[in-house]
Structures are given as C-alpha cells and as structure tokens.
Protein backbone atom coordinates (compact mmCIF):
# COMPACT_ATOMS: atom_id res chain seq x y z
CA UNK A 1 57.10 -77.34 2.30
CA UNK A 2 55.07 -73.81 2.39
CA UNK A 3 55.79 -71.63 5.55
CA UNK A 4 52.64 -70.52 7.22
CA UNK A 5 52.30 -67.37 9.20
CA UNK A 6 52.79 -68.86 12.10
CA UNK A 7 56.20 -70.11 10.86
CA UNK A 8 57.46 -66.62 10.58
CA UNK A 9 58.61 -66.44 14.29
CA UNK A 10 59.81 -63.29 16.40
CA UNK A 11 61.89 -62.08 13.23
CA UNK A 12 58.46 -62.04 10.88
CA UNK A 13 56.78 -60.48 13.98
CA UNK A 14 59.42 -57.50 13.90
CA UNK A 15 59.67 -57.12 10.30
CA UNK A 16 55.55 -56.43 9.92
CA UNK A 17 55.61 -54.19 13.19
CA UNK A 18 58.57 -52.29 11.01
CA UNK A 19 56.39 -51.90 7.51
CA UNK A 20 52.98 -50.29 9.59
CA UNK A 21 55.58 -47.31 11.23
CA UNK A 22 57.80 -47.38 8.28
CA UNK A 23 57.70 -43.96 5.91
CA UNK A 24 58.14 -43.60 2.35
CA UNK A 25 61.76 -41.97 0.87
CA UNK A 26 59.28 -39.49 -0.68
CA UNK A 27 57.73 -38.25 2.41
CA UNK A 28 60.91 -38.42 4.85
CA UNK A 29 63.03 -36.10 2.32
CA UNK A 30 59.97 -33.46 2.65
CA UNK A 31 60.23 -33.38 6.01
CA UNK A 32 63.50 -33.07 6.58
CA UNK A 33 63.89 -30.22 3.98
CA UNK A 34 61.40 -28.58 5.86
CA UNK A 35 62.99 -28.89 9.37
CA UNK A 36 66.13 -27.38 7.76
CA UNK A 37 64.49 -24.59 6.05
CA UNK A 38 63.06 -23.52 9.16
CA UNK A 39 66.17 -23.48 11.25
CA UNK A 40 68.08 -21.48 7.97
CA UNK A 41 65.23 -18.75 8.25
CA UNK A 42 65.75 -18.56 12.13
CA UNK A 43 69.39 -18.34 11.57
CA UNK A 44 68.72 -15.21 8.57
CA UNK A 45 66.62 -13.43 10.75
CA UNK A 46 68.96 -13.36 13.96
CA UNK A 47 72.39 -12.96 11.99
CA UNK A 48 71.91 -10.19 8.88
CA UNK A 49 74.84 -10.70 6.30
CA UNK A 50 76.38 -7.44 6.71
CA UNK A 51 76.99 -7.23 3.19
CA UNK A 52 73.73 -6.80 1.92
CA UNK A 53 72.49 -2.73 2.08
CA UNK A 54 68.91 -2.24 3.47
CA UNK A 55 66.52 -1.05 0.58
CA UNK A 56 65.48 2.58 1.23
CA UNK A 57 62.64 3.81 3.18
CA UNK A 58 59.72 5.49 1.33
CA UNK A 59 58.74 8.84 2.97
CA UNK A 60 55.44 10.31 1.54
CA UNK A 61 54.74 13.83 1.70
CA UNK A 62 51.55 14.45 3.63
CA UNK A 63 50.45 16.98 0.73
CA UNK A 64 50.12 15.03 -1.69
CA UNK A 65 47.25 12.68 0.24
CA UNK A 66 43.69 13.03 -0.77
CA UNK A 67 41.86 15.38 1.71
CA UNK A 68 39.13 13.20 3.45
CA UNK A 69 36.16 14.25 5.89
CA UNK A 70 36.47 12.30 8.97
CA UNK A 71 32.94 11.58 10.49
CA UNK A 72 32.39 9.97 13.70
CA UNK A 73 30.47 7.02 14.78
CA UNK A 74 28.24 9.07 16.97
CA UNK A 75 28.20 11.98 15.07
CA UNK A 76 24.77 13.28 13.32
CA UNK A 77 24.68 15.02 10.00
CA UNK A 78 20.64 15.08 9.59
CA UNK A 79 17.86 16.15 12.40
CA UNK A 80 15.57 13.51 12.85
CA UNK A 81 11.71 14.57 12.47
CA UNK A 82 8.62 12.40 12.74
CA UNK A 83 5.06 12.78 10.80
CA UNK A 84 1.59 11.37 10.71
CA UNK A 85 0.04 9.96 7.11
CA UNK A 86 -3.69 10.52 9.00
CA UNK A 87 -6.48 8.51 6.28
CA UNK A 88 -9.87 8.11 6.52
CA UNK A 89 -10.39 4.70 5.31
CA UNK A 90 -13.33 4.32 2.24
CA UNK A 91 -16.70 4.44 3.81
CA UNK A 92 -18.62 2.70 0.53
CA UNK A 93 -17.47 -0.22 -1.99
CA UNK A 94 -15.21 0.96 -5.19
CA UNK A 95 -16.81 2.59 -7.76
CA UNK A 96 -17.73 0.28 -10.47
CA UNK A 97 -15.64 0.79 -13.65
CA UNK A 98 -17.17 1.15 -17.26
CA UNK A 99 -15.80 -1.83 -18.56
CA UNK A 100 -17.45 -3.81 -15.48
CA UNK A 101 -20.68 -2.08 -16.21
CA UNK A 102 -21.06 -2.54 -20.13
CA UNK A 103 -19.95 -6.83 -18.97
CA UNK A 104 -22.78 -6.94 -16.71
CA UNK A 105 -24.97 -5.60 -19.39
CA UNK A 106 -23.30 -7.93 -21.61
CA UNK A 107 -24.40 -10.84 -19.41
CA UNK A 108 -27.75 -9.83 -18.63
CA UNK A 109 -28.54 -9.45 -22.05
CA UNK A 110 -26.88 -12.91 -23.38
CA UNK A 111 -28.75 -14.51 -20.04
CA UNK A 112 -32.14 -13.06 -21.74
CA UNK A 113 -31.36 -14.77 -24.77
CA UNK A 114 -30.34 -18.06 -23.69
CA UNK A 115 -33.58 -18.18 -21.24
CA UNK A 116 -36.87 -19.77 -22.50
CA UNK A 117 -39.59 -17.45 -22.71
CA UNK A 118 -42.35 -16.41 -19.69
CA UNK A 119 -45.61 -18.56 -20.96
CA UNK A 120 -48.25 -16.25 -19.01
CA UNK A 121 -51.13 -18.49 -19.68
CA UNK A 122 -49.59 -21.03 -17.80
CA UNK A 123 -49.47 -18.75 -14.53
CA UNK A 124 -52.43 -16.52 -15.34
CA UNK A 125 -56.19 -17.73 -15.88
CA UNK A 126 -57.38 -16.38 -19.64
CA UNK A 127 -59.34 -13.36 -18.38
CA UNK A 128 -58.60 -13.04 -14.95
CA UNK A 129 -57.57 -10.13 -13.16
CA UNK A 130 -54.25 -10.96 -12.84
CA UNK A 131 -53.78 -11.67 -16.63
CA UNK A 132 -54.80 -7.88 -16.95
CA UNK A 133 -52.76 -6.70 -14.88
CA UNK A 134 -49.62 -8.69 -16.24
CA UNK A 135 -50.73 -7.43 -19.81
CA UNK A 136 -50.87 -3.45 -18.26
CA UNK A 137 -47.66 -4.14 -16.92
CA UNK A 138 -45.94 -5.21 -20.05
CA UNK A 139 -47.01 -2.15 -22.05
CA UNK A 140 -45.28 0.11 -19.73
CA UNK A 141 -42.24 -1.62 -20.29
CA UNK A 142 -42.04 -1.10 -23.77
CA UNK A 143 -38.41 -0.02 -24.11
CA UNK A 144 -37.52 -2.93 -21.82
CA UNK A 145 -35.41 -5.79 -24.42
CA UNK A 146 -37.50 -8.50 -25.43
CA UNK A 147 -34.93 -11.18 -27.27
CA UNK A 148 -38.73 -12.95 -28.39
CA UNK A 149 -39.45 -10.22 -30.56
CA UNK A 150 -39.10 -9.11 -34.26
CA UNK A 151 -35.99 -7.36 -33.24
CA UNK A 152 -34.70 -9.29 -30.38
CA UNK A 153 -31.34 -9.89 -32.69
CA UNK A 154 -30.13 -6.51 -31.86
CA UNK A 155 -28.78 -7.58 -28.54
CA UNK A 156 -25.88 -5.47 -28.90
CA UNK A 157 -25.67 -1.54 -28.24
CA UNK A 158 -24.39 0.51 -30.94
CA UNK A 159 -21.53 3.02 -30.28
CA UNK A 160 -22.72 5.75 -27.82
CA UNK A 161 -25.68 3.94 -26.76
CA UNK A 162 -24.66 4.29 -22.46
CA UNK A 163 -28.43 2.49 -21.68
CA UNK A 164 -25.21 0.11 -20.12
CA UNK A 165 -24.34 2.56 -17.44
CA UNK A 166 -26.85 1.88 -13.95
CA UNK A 167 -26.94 5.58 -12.88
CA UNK A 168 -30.00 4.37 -10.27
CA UNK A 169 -27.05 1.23 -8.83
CA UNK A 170 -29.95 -1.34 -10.16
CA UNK A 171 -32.87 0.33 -8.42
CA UNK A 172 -35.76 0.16 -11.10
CA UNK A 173 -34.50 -3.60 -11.77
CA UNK A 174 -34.95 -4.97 -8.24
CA UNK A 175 -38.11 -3.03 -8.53
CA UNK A 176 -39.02 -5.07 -11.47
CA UNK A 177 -37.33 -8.12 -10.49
CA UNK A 178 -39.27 -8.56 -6.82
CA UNK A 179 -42.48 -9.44 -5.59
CA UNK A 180 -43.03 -6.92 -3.18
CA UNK A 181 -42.83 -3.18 -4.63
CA UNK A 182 -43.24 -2.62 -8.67
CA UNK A 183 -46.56 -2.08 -8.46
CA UNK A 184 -46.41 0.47 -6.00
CA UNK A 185 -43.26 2.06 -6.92
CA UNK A 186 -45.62 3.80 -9.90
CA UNK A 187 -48.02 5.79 -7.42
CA UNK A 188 -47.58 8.51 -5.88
CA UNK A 189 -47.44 7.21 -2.65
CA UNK A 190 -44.53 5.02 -3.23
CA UNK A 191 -42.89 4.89 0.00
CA UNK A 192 -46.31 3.84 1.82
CA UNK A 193 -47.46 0.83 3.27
CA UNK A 194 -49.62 -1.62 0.72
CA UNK A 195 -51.53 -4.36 1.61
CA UNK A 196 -50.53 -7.45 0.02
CA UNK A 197 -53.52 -9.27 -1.11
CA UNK A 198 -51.76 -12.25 -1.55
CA UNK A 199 -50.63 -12.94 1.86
CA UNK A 200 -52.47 -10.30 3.79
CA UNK A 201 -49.24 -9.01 5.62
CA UNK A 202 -48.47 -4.62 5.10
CA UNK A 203 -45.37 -4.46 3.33
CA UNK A 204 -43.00 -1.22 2.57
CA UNK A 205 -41.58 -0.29 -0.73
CA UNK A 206 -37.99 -0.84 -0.98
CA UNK A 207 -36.03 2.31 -0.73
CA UNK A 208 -33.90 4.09 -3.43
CA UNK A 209 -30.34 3.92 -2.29
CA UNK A 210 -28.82 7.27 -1.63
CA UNK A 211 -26.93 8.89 -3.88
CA UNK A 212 -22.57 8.19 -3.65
CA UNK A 213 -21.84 11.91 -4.78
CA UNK A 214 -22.55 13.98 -1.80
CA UNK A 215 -22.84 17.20 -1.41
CA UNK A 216 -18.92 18.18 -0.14
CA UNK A 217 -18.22 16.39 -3.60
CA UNK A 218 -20.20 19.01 -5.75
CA UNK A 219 -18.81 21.64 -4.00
CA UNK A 220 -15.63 20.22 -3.55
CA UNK A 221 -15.17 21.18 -0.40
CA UNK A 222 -11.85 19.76 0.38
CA UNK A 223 -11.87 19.89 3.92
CA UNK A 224 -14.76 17.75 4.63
CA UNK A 225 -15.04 14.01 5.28
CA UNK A 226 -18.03 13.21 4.00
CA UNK A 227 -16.67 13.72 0.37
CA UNK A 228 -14.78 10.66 -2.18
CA UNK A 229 -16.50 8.13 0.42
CA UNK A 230 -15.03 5.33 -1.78
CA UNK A 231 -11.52 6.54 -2.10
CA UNK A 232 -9.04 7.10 1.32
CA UNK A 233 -8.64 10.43 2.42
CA UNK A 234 -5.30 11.45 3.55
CA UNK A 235 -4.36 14.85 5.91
CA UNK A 236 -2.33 17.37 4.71
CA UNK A 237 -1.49 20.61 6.50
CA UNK A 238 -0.43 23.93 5.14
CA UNK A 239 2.53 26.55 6.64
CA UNK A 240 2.90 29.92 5.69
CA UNK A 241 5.65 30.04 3.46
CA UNK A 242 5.58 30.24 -0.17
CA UNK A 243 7.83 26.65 -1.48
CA UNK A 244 6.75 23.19 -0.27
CA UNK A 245 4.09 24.29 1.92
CA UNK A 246 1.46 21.54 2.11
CA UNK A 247 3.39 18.51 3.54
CA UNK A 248 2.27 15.90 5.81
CA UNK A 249 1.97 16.98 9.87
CA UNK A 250 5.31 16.99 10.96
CA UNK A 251 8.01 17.87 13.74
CA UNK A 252 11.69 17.17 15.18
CA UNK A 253 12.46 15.02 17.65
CA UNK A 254 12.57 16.44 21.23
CA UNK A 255 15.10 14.82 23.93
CA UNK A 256 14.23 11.82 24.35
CA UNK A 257 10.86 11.00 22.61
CA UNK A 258 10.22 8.39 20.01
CA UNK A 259 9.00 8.69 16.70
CA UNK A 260 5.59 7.69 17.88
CA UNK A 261 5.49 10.30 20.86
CA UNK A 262 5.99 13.16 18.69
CA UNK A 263 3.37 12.34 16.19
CA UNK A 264 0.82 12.11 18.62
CA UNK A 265 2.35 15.55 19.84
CA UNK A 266 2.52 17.51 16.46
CA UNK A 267 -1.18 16.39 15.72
CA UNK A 268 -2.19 17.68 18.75
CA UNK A 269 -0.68 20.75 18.20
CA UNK A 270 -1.84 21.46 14.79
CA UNK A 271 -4.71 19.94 14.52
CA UNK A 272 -6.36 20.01 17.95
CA UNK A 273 -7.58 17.36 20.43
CA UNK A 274 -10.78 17.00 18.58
CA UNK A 275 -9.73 13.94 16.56
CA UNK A 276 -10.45 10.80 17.83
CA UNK A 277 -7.40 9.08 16.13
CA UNK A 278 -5.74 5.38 16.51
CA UNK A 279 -2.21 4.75 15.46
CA UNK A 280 -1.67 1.50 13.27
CA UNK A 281 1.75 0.72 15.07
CA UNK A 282 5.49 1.92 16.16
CA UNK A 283 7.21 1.35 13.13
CA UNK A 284 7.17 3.74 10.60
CA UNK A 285 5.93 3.25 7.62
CA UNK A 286 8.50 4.78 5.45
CA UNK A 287 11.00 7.93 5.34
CA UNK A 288 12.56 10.14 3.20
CA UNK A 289 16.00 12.23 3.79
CA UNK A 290 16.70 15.69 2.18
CA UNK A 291 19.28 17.99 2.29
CA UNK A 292 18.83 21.98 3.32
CA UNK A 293 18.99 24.26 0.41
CA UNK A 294 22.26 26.51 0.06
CA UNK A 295 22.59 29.21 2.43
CA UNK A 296 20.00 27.51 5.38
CA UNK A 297 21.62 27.26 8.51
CA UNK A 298 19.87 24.96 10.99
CA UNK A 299 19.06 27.24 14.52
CA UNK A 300 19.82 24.24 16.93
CA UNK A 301 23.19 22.43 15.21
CA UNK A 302 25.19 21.85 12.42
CA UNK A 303 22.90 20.15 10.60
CA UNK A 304 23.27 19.61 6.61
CA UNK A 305 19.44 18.19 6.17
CA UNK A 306 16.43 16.07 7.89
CA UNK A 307 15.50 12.43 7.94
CA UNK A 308 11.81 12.34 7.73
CA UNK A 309 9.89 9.41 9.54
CA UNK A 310 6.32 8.84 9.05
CA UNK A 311 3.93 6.93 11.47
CA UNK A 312 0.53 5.42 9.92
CA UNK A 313 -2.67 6.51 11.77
CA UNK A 314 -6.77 6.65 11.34
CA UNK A 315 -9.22 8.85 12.09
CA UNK A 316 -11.74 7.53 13.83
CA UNK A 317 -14.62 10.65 14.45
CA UNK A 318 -13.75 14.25 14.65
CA UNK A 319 -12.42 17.44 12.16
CA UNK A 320 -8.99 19.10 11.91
CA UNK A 321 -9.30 22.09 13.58
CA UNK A 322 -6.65 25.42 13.16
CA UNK A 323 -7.51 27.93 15.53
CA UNK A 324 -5.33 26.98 18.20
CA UNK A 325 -2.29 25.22 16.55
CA UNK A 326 1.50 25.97 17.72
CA UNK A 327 2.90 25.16 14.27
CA UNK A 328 2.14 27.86 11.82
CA UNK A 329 -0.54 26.16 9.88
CA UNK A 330 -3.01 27.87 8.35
CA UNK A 331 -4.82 25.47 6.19
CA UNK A 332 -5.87 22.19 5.68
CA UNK A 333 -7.43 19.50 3.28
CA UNK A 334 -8.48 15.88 3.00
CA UNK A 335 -7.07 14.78 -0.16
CA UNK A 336 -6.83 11.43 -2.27
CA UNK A 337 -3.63 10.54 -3.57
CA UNK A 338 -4.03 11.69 -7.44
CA UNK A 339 -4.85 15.10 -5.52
CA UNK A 340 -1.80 14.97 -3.35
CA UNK A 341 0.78 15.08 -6.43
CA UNK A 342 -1.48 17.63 -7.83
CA UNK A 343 -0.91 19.52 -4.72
CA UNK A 344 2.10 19.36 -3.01
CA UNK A 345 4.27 18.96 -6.09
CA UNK A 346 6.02 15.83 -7.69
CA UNK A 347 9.35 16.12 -5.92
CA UNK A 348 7.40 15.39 -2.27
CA UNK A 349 4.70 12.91 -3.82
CA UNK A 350 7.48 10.87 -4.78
CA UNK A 351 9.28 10.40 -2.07
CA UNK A 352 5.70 9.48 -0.09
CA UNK A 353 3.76 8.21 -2.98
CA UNK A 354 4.72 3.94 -2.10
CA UNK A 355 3.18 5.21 1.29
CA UNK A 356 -0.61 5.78 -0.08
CA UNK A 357 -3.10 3.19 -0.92
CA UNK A 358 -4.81 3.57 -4.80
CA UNK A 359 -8.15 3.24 -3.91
C-alpha cells in the first residue's frame, strides 16, 4: 500500500515545518563560537590578568622630527596680477607658400597639355578683322607656353627657373583670360573707359590689386598696424629697466577687482583711451607663475613671486599711445609671434607662446 502525502498526518506536518527552520551542524557550531568569543573579549577587556606587564611606551624626542613649513589654507605665497594679449586679427588671406605656387603652375601647365588646341578659323572669318587682330595678339605673347609647338615637351621648369612665382597675384592672366580688358590693358590709357564694340556698353579695365607689402613693412616700422596684414599682430609694452622689459600690459590685482577689471584698467593706463578694444571673454586664457629673484622683497607683503593671468582682447580702431601712461612704459610695438621670442627672450615666450596664434 504506498502512503500519499496526505497520509502523513499532523506528525508529517511537524516534521517538514522542522527541516525549512532547521540549521546545519556546520553553521550552528560557527555561531556559537562566535557568541563565545565575543563575550571572552568583553570579559579581557574589563578584567586585565594582572600578571601580564604593559609593553613600554615610546617617547620620541621632538628633535629628531623633520622640520616642516606649515602653510595655511588662506594664506597667499604669490601676488596675483592680470594682463592683456591685445591682437590685431589678419586683415588679408595667408600668404601663399612656394610649394603651393610651383603646384598651381604645375596644374596649369599639365591642364594646357591635356586641352585640345584653339582652332581660330573656326571662330574667326579668313581675313577678317578679327582674325588680325587674334594673329597681332598672339605675337605679343611669344614667351607665353604653347604645348602645340616644336617645343611644347618642355613643360617642366628647370632648376632656378621662378617664372612659377605670381609676383602680379594673377593680374596679367585674368587680363588675358577675360573678355573685357587685354586689349586695353596695352595703351596708355589703361584705366579708361573703352567702348565695347561688341555690345555697345563702356566698360572699365580691371584694376591691378594693390600691393600686400606696405609701406610700414619696408620700413619696418614696428609700431604701426598697417604692417604683416596677413599675420596677427600682438601688443607688447616696454618699462624702463634693463632685464625682461618688453612683456605683455600688465598689473596686480587691486581690492576687490577681477582679472577682467584690471586689464581694462592697465590698458587704459598705459596705453591710453584711444583704442577702441573688445575683450573675447572672462576667463583667461592662460597664466604663468614665477618666483622673485634672490634678494627682491615685495613692497606690499611677504610675497615669494606672482601668478600671471592673461585676458584675450582685439583691437578694433585706434593706436597705442605713451604720453600719458601711469606705468613706466616707454615704448611699444606690434609684433608677430616669431618676433616676440626674438624680442622678449625665450624664457617669457615660453611660458606665453601656446597663447599666440601661427598665422
């Protein structure tokens, strides 16, 4: 007969309830062992065995400690001093490099080869006046490259040939290359009118771009603006001392003024109120600490050196101008950054070198 779970009665019932609350040998030992070790601690702790001697106390000597400066949290070992990297942005595109220059020659010249050739009696009526003067026109370009010709394999320049460099920026080839303005361009008269008799309509001569060296850059006059007009220009002032004397405009930190508030007040007292200038932001754009040399005692605290903070700003129209400045300037240049290290020294250009643009 096979005994069912029902069959198990109130004493089944009991034993089952027994096995789910039931704990292993294993795990009842490890408690209890634990239970007693904690009331044998207590018991140590609050009755010492007499019979066991204290181990002896360790006494240092204080001499023998290393000698530490103690600083505290609000004190201040460097003066805090804000200054202005003033730029004139670039006023013209980048100069071109050589390499660029000798690949667009490259390219013009492999486009003449690969193009099929002008067939002038196709455009031009045998004879006609227009044929003549497309004929006229061709003999005065006679050292233009003609890849048709006897020699048109010589595509290539040889070494020191610079017919690759465009000192004109392209001028006499948009003269040659447009419709309005070659034929002109040869008289005398080339920046009068013409009547086109084409279309009827008066028509100027294009105009020969201006030159990109001006005259501040011959002279190298280092204090104007209107010189390196594709390169930023950067404002550095001289003091009247004999080390590290051209540095950025620069001053401490009065009472309660941001760094922002006292570069607008050192360029106004060194440089005037002439410059129409625009600060990029509050944040500075980097900074650089130093330490006084030995034997310089700072007049206003016990200060060991100076963190330097420097605010980005533009010029916008306006000149740097000394006469009336409260900071002991007596000089002052717009300079690129090559001339910057060549000027205030490597140790300074370092330390504001990631803080200039390269071109």
């Amino acid at each position: 007969m096979t005994v069912g779970r029902n069959s198990l009665g109130p004493l089944g019932l009991l034993a089952r309830s027994w096995q789910r609350n039931a704990v292993c040998f294993d795990c009842e030992a490890s408690t209890l062992s634990h239970s007693l070790r904690r009331f044998s601690s207590a018991a140590a702790v609050s009755e010492p065995d007499p019979s066991v001697s204290a181990p002896p106390s360790l006494e240092i000597d204080p001499a023998i400690l290393p000698v530490t400066h103690a600083v505290s949290a609000n004190a201040q070992t460097h003066r805090i001093a804000s200054a202005v990297v003033l730029s004139r942005p670039p006023l013209l595109t980048r100069d071109v490099p050589d390499f660029e220059n000798a690949f667009y020659f490259y390219q013009r010249r492999l486009n003449d080869r690969l193009a099929l050739p002008f067939t002038p009696s196709f455009y031009y009526k045998k004879g006609s006046l227009a044929a003549a003067e497309f004929k006229a026109k061709k003999l005065r370009n006679t050292d233009k490259y003609n890849p048709y010709a006897k020699d048109g394999w010589k595509d290539e320049l040889l070494v020191g040939d610079e017919r690759w460099k465009q000192d004109d920026f392209g001028y006499q080839r948009l003269l040659e290359t447009t419709v309005t303005g070659e034929d002109a361009a040869d008289s005398e008269e080339g920046h009068e009118a013409f009547d086109d008799e084409v279309s009827g309509e008066v028509k100027k001569v294009l105009e020969k771009p201006l030159s990109r060296t001006t005259e501040a850059d011959l002279k190298n006059d280092t204090r104007s603006l209107n010189r390196k007009l594709s390169r930023t220009l950067y404002l550095l002032v001289k003091r009247t001392r004999s080390e590290n004397a051209w540095k950025f405009p620069q001053t401490d930190i009065i009472d309660t003024e941001n760094l922002q508030d006292a570069a607008r007040r050192v360029l106004d007292a060194s440089c005037g109120v002439n410059m129409n200038t625009w600060f990029v932001g509050n944040v500075p754009i980097g900074h650089y600490a130093y330490e006084y040399p030995a034997g310089y005692k700072d007049k206003e605290g016990d200060f060991i050196g100076k963190k330097v903070f420097f605010m980005k700003a533009r010029i916008m129209a306006g000149q740097a101008n000394l006469t009336k400045n409260t900071q002991d300037l007596e000089d002052f240049k717009w300079l690129t950054k090559e001339e910057i290290d060549e000027q205030c020294g490597r140790t300074y250009f370092n330390n504001v070198k990631h803080m200039l643009v390269n071109q």
